[in-house]
N, C-alpha and C. Protein backbone atom coordinates (compact mmCIF):
# COMPACT_ATOMS: atom_id res chain seq x y z
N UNK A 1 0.85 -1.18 0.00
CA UNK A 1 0.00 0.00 0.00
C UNK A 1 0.89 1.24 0.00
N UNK A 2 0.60 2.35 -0.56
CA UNK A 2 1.06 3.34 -0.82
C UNK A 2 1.28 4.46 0.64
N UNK A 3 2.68 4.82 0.97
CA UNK A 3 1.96 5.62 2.00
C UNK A 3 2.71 4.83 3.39
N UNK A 4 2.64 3.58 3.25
CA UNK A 4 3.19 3.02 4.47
C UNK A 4 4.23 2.27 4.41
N UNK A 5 4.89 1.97 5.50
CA UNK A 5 4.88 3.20 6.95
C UNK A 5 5.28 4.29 6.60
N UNK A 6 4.56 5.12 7.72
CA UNK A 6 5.20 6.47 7.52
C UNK A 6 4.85 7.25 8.75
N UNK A 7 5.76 7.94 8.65
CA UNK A 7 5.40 9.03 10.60
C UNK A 7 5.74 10.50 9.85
N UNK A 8 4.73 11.43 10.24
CA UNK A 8 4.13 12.48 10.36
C UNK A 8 4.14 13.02 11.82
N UNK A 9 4.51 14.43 11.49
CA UNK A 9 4.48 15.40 12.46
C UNK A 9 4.13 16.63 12.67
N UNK A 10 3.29 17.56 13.52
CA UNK A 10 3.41 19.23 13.13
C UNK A 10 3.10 19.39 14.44
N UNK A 11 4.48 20.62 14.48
CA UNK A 11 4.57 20.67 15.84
C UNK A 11 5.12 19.99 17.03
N UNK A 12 4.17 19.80 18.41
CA UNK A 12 4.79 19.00 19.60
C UNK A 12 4.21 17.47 18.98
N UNK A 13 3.67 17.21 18.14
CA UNK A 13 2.43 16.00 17.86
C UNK A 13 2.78 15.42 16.84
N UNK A 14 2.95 13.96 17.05
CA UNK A 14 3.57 12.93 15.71
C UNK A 14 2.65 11.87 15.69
N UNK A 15 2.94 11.27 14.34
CA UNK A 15 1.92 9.61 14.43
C UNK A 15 3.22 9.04 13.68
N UNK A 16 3.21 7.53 14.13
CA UNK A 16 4.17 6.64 13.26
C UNK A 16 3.56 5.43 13.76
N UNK A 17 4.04 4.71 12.87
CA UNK A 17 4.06 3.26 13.20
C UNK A 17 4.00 2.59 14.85
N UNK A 18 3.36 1.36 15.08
CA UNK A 18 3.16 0.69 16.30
C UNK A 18 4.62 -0.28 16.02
N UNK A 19 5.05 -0.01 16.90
CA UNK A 19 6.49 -1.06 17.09
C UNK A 19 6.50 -2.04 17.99
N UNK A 20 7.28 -3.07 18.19
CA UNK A 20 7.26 -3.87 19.37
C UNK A 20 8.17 -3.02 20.73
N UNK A 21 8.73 -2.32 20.19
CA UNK A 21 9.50 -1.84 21.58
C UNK A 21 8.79 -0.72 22.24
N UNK A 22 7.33 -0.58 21.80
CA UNK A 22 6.74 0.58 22.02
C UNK A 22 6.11 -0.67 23.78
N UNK A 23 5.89 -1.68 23.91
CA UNK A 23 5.26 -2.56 24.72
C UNK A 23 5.11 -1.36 26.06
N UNK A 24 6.39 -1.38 26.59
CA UNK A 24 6.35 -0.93 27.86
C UNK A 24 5.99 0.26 28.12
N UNK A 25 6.13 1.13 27.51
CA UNK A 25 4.94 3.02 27.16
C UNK A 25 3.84 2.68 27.38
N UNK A 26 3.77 1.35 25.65
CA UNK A 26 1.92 1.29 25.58
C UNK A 26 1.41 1.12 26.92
N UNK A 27 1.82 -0.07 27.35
CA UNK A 27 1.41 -0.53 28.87
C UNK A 27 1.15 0.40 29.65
N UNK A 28 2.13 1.52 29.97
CA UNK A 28 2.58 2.05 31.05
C UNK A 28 0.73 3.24 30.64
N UNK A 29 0.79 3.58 29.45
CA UNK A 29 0.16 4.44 29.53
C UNK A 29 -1.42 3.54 29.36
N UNK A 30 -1.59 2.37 28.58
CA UNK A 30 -2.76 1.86 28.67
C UNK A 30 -3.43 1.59 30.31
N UNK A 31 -2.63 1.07 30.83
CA UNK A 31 -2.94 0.92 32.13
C UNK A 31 -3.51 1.88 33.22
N UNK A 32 -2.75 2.88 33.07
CA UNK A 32 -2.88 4.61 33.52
C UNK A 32 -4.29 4.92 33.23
N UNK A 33 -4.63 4.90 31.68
CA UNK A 33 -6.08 4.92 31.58
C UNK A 33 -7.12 4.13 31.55
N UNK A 34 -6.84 2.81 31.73
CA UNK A 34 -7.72 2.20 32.16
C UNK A 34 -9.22 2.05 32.19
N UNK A 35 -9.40 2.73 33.31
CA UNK A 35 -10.94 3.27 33.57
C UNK A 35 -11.23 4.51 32.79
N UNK A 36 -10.43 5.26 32.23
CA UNK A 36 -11.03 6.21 31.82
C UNK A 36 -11.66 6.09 30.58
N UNK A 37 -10.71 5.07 29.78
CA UNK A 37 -11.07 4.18 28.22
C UNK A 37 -12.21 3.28 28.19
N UNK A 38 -12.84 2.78 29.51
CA UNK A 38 -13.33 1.66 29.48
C UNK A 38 -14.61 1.93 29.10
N UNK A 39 -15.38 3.19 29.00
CA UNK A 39 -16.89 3.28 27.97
C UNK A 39 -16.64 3.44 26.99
N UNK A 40 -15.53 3.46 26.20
CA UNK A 40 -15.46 4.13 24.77
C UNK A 40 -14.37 3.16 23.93
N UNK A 41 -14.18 1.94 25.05
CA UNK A 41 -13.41 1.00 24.01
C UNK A 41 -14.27 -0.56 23.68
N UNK A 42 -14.08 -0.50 22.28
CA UNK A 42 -14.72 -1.48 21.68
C UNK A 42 -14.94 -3.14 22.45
N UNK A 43 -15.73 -3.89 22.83
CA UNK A 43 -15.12 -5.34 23.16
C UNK A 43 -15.74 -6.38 22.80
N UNK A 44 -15.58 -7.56 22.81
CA UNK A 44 -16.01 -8.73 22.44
C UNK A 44 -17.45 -9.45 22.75
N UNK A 45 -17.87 -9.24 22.28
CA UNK A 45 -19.83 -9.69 22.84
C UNK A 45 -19.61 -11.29 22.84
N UNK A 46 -20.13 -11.55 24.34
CA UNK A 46 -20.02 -13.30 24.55
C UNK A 46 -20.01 -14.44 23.22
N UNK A 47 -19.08 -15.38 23.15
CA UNK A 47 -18.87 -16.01 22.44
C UNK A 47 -18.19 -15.73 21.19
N UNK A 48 -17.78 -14.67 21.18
CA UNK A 48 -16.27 -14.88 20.46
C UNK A 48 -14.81 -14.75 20.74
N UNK A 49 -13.93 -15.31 19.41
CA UNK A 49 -13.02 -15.67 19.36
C UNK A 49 -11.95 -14.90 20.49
N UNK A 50 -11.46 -15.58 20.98
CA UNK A 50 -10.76 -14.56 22.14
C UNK A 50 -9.68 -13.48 21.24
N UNK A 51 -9.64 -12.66 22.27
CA UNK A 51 -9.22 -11.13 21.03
C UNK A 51 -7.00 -11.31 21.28
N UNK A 52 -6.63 -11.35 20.13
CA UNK A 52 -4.80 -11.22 20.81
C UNK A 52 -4.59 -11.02 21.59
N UNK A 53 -3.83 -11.57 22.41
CA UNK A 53 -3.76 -11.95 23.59
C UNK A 53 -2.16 -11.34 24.30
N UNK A 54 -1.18 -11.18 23.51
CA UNK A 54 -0.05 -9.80 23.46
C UNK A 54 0.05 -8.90 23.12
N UNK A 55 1.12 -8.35 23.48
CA UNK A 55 1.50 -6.46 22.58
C UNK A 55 2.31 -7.34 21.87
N UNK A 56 2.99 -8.21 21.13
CA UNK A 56 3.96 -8.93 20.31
C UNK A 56 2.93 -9.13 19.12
N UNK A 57 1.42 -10.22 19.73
CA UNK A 57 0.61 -10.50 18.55
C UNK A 57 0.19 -9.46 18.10
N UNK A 58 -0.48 -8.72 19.21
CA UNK A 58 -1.14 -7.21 18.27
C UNK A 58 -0.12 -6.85 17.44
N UNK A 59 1.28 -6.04 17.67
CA UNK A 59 2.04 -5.58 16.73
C UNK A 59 1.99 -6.19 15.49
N UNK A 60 2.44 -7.85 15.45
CA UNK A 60 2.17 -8.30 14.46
C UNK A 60 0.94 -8.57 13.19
N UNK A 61 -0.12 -8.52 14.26
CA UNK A 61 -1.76 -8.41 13.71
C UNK A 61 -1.66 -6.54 12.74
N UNK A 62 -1.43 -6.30 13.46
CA UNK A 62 -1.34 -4.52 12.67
C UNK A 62 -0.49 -4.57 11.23
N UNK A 63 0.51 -5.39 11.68
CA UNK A 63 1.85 -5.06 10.93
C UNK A 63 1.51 -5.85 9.47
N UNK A 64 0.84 -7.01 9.95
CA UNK A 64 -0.02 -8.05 8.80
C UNK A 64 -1.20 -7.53 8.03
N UNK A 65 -2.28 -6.28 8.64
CA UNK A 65 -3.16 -5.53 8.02
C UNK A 65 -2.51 -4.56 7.26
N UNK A 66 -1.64 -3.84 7.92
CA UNK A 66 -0.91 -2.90 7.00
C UNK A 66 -0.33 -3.33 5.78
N UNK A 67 0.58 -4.75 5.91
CA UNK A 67 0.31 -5.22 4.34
C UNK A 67 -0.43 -5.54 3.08
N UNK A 68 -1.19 -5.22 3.94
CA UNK A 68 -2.50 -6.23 2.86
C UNK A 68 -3.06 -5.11 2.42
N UNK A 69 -3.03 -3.88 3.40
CA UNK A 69 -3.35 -2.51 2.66
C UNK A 69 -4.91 -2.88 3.09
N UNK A 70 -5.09 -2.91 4.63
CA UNK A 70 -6.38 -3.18 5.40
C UNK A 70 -6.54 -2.33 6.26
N UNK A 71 -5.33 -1.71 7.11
CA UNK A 71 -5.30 -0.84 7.78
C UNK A 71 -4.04 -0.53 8.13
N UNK A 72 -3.90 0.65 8.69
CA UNK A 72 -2.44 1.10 9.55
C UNK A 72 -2.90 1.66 11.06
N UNK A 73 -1.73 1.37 11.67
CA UNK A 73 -1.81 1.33 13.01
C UNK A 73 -0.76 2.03 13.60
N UNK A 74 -1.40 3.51 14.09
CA UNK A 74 -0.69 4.95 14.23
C UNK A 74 -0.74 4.35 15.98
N UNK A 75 1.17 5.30 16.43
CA UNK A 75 0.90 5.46 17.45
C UNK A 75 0.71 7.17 17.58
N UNK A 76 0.30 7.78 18.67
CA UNK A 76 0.13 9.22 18.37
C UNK A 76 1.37 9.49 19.75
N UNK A 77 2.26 10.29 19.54
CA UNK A 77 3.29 10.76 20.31
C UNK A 77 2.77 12.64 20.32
N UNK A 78 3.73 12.71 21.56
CA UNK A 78 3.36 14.39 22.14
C UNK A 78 4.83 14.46 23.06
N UNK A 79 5.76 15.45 22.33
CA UNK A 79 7.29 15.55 22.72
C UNK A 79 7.89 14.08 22.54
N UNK A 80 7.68 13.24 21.66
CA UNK A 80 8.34 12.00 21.07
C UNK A 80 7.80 11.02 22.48
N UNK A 81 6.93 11.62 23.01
CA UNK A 81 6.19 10.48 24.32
C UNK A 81 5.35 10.20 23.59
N UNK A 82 5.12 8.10 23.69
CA UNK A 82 3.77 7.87 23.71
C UNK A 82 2.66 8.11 24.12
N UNK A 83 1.66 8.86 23.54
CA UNK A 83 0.25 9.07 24.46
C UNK A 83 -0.87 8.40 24.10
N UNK A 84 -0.93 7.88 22.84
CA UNK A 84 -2.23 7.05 22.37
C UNK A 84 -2.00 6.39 21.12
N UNK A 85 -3.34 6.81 19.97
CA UNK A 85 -2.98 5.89 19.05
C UNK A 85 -4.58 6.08 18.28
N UNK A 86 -4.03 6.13 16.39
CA UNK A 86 -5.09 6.43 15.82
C UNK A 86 -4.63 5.47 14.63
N UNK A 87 -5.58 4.72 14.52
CA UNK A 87 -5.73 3.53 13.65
C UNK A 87 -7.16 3.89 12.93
N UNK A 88 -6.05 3.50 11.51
CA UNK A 88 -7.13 3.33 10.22
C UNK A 88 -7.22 1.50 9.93
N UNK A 89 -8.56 2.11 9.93
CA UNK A 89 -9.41 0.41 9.94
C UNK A 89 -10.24 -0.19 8.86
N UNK A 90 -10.48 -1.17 8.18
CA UNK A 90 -11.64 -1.84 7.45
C UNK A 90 -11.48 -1.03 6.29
N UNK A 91 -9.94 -0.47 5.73
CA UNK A 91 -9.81 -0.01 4.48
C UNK A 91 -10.29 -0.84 3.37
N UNK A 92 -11.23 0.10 2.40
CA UNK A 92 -12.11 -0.64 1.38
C UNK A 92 -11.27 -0.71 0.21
N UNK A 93 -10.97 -1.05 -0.85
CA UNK A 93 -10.51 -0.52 -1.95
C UNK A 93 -11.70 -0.45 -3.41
N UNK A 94 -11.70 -0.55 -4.59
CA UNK A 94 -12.57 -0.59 -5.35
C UNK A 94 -12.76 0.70 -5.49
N UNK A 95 -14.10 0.47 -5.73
CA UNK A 95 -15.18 1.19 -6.56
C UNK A 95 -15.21 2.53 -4.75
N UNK A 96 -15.05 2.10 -3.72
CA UNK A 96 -15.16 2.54 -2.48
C UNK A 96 -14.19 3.53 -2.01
N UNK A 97 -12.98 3.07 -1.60
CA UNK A 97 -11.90 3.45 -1.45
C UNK A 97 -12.34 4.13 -0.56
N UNK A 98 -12.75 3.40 0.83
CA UNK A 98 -12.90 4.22 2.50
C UNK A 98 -12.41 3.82 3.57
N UNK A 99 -12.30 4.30 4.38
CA UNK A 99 -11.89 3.16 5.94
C UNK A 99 -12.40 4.60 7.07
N UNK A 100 -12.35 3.55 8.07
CA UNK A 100 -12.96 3.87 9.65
C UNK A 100 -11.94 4.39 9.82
N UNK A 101 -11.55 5.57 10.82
CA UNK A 101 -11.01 6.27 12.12
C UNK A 101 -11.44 5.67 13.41
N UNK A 102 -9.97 5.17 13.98
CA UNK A 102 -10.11 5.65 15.47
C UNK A 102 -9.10 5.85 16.47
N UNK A 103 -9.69 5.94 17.46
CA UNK A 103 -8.56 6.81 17.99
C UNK A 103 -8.67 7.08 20.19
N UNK A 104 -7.50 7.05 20.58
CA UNK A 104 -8.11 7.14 21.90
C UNK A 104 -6.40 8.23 22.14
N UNK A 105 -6.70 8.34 23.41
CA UNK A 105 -5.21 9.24 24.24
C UNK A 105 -5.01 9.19 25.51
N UNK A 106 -3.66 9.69 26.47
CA UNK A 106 -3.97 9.58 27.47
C UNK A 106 -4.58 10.92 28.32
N UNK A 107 -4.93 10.71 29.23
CA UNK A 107 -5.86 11.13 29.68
C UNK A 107 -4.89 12.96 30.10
N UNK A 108 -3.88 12.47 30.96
CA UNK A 108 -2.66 13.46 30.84
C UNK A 108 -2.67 14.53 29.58
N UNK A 109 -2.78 14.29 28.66
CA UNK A 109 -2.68 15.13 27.49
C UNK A 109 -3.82 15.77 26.70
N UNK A 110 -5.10 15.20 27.21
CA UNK A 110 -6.09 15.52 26.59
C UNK A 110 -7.10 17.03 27.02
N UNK A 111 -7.05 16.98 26.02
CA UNK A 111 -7.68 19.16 26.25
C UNK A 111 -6.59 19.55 25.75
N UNK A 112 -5.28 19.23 25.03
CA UNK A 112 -4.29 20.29 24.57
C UNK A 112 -4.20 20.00 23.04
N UNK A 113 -5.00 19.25 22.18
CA UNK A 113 -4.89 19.24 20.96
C UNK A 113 -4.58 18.71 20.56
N UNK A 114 -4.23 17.20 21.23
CA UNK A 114 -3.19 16.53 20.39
C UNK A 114 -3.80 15.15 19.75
N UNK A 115 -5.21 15.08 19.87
CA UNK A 115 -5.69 14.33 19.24
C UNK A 115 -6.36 14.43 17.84
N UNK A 116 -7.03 16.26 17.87
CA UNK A 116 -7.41 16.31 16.54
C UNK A 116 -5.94 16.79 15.61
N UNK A 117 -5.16 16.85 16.72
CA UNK A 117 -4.05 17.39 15.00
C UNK A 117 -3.76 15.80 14.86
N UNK A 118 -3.51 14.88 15.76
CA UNK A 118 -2.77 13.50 15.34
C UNK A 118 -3.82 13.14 14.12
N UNK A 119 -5.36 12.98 14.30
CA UNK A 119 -5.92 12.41 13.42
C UNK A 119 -6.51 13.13 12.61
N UNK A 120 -5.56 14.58 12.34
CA UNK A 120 -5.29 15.37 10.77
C UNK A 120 -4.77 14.80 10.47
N UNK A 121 -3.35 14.61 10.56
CA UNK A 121 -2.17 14.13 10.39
C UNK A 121 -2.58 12.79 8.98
N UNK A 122 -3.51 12.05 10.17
CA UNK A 122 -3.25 10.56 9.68
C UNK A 122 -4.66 10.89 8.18
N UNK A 123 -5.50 11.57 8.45
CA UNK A 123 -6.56 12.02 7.66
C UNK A 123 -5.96 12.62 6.45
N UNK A 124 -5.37 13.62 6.60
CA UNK A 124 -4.50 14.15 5.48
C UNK A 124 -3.43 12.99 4.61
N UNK A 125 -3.12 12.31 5.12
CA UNK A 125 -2.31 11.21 4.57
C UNK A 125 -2.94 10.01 3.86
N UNK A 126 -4.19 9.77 4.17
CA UNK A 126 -5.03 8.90 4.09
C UNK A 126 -5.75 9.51 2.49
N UNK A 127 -5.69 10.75 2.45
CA UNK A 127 -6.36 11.26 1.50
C UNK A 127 -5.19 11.72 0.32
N UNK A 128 -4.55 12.19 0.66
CA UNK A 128 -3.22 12.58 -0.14
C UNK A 128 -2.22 11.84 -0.51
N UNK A 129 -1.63 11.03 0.10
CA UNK A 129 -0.80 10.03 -0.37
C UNK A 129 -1.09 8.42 -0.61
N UNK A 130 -2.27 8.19 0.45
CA UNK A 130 -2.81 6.21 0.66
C UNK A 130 -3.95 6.38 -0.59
N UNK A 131 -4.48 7.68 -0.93
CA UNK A 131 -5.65 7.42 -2.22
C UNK A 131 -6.85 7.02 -1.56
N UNK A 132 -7.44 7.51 -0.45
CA UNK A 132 -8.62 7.15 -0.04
C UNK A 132 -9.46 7.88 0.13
N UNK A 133 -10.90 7.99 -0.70
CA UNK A 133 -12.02 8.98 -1.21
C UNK A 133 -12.60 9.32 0.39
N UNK A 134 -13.07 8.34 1.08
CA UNK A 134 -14.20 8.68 2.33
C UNK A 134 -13.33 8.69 3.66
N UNK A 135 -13.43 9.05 4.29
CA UNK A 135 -13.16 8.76 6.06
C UNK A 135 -14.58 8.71 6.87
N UNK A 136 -14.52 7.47 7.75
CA UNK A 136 -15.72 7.53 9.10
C UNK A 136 -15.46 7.45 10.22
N UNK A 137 -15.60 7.97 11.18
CA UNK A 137 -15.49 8.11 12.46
C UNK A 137 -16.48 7.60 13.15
N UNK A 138 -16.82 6.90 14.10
CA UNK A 138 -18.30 6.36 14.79
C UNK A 138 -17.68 6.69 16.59
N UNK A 139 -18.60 7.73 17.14
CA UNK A 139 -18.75 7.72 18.06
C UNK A 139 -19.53 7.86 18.86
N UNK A 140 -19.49 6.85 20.79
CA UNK A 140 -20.54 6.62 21.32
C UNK A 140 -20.88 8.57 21.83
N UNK A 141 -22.43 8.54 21.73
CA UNK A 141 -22.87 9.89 21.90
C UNK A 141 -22.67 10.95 22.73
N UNK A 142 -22.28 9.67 24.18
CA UNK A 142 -21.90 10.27 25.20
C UNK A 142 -20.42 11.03 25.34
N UNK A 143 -20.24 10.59 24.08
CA UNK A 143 -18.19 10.99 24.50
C UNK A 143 -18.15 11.79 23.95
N UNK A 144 -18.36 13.13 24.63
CA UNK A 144 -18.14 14.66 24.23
C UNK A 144 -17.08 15.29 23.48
N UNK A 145 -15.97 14.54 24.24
CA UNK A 145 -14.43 15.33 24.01
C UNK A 145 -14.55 14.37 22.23
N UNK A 146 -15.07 13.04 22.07
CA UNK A 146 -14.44 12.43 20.82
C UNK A 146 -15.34 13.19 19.96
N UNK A 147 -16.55 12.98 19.79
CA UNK A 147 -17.50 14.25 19.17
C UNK A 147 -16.88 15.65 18.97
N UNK A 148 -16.15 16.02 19.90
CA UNK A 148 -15.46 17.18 19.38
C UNK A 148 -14.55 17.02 18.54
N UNK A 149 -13.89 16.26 18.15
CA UNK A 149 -12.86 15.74 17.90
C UNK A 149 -13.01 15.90 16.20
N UNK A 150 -14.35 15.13 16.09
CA UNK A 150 -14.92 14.96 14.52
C UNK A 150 -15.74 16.14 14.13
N UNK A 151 -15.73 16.81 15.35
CA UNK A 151 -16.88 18.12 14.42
C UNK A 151 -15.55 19.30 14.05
N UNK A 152 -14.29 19.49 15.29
CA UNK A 152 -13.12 20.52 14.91
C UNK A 152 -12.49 20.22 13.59
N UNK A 153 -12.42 18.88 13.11
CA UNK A 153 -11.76 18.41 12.29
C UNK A 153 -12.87 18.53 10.86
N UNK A 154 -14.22 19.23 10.99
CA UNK A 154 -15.33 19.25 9.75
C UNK A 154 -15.55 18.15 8.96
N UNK A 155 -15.29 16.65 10.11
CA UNK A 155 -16.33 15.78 9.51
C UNK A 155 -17.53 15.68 9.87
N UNK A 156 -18.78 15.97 8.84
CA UNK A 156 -19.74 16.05 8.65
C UNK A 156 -21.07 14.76 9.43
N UNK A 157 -21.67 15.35 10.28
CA UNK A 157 -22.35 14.50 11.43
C UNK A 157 -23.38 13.51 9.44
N UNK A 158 -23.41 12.06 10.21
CA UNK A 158 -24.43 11.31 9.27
C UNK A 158 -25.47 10.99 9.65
N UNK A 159 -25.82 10.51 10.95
CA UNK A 159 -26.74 9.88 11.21
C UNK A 159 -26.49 8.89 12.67
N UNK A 160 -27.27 8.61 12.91
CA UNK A 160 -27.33 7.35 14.04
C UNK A 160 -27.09 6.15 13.83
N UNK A 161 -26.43 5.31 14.94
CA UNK A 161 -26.27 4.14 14.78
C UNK A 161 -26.67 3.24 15.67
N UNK A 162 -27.92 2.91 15.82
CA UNK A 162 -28.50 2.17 16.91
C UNK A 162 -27.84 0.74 17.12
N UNK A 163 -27.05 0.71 18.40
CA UNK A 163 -26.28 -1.07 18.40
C UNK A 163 -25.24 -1.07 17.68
N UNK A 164 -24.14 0.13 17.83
CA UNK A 164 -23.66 0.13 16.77
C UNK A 164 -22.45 -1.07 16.51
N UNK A 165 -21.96 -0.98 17.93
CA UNK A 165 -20.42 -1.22 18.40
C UNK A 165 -20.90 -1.82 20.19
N UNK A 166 -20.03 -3.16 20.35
CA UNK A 166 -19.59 -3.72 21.61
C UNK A 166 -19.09 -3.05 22.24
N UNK A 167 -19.32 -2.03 23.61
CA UNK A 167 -18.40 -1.64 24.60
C UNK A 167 -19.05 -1.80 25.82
N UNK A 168 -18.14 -2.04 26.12
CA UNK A 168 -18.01 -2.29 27.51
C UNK A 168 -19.17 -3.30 28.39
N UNK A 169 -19.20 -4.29 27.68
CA UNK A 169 -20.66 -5.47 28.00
C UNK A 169 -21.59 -5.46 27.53
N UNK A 170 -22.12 -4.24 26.65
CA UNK A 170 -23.51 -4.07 25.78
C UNK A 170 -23.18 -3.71 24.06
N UNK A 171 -24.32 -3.80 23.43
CA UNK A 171 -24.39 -3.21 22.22
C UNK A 171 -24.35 -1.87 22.47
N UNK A 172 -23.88 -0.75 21.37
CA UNK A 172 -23.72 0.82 21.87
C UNK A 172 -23.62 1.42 20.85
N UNK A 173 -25.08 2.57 20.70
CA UNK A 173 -25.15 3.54 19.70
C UNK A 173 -24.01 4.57 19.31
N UNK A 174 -23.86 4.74 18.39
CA UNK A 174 -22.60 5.92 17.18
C UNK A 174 -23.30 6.75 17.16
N UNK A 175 -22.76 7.78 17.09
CA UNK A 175 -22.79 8.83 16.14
C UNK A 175 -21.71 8.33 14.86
N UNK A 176 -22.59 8.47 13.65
CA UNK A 176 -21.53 8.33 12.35
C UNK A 176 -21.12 9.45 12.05
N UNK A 177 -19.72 9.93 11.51
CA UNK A 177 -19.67 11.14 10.75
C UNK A 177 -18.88 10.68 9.40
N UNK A 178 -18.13 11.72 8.61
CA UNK A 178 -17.75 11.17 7.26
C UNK A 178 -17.16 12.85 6.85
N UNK A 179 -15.99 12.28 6.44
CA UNK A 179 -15.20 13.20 5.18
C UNK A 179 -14.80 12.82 4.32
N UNK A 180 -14.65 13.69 2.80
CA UNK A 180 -14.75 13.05 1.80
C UNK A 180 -13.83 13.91 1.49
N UNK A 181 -13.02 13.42 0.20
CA UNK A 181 -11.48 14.33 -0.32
C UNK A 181 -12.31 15.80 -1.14
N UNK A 182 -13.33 15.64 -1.58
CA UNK A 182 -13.83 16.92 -1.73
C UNK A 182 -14.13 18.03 -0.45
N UNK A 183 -14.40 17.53 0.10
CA UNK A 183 -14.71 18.15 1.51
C UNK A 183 -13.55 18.82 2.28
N UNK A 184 -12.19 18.27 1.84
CA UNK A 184 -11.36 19.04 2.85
C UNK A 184 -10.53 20.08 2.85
N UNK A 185 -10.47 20.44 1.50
CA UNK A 185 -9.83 22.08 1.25
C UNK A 185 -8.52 21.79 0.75
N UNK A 186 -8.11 22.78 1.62
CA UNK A 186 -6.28 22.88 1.69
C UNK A 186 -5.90 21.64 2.69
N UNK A 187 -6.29 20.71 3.13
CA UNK A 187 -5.94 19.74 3.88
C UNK A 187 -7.14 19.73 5.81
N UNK A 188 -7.14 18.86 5.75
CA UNK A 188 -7.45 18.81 6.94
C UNK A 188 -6.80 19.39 8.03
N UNK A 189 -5.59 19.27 8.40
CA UNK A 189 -4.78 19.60 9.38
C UNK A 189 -4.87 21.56 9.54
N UNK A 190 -4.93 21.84 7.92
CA UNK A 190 -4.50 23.24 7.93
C UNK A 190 -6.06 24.15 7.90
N UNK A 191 -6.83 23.11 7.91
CA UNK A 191 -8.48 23.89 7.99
C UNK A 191 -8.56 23.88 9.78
N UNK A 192 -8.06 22.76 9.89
CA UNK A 192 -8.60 22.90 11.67
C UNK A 192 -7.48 23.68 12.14
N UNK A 193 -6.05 24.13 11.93
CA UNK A 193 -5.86 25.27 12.36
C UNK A 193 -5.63 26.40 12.44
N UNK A 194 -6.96 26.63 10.96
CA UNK A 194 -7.48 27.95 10.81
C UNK A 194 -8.62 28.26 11.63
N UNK A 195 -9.22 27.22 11.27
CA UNK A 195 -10.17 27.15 12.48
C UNK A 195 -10.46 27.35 14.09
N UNK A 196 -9.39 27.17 14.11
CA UNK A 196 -9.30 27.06 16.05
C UNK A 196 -8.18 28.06 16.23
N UNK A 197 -7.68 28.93 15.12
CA UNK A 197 -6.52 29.82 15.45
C UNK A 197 -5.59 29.12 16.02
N UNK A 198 -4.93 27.86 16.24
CA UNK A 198 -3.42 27.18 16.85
C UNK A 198 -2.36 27.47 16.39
């Protein structure tokens, strides 16, 4: 696939590649948030396949989608520190040519920007160099800060998603949104920080 790997930066805020030596950050910082992730991260509805079971398999599970030109798997850094991570998902090709956004952070860093520029970053790249017409974002309704996230960045609200997504023990309604390479101007990154004056 065109485009990958690759790490992007502007500013204090980078995305690159998921590595194996990233383990002990990821940890350090997955763990940290914990509870704070736990309404807004995806999970397994009884009776299926148990989900990778390392940071070794995941890396490799990512590293195996990214070939196939299925997805890439951003970590998002702030002063070359790990803080989260924005993964492009369920890349379509064809007649389509779309994929899902998503994206989480740590909790430490959040309110300073570094999530909608990371997933400019990866948006702008996705559109400009990987060749991909649509972007979607699906988020649960309640999560204010991620909703902000997709409206600063002018992807366009779609509709509801009743049941959308597994979290946290139940089925759980989206908000859908969507950007399209017509839709984004001079780039994504550089509309949202005209937008927000940064």
């Amino acid at each position: 696939m065109d485009g990958w790997p690759a790490s992007l930066h502007h500013d204090r805020v980078g995305v690159r590649p998921l590595r194996r030596r990233d383990k002990t950050a990821w940890r350090i910082v997955r763990t940290r948030n914990q509870d704070w992730l736990r309404a807004w991260e995806a999970t397994l509805p009884p009776g299926s396949a148990p989900a990778t079971s390392t940071f070794s398999s995941m890396v490799r599970e990512s590293r195996r989608s990214a070939r196939r030109g299925q997805g890439m798997p951003f970590v998002t850094t702030y002063d070359d520190r790990l803080v989260g991570q924005v993964t492009v998902s369920s890349i379509t090709w064809g007649s389509a040519r779309w994929a899902g956004l998503g994206y989480w952070v740590d909790r430490q860093v959040a309110g300073l920007g570094v999530t909608p520029t990371a997933v400019a970053l990866v948006a702008d790249h996705c559109f400009r160099t990987v060749g991909l017409h649509r972007l979607e974002i699906a988020v649960r309704p309640e999560n204010v800060a991620s909703l902000r996230v997709a409206e600063k960045l002018g992807f366009r609200q779609e509709g509801r998603a009743p049941r959308y997504l597994h979290i946290d023990g139940g089925w759980r309604d989206h908000v859908l949104f969507a950007l399209t390479l017509e839709e984004v101007g001079r780039g994504v990154l550089e509309e949202y920080l005209r937008r927000t004056g940064v």
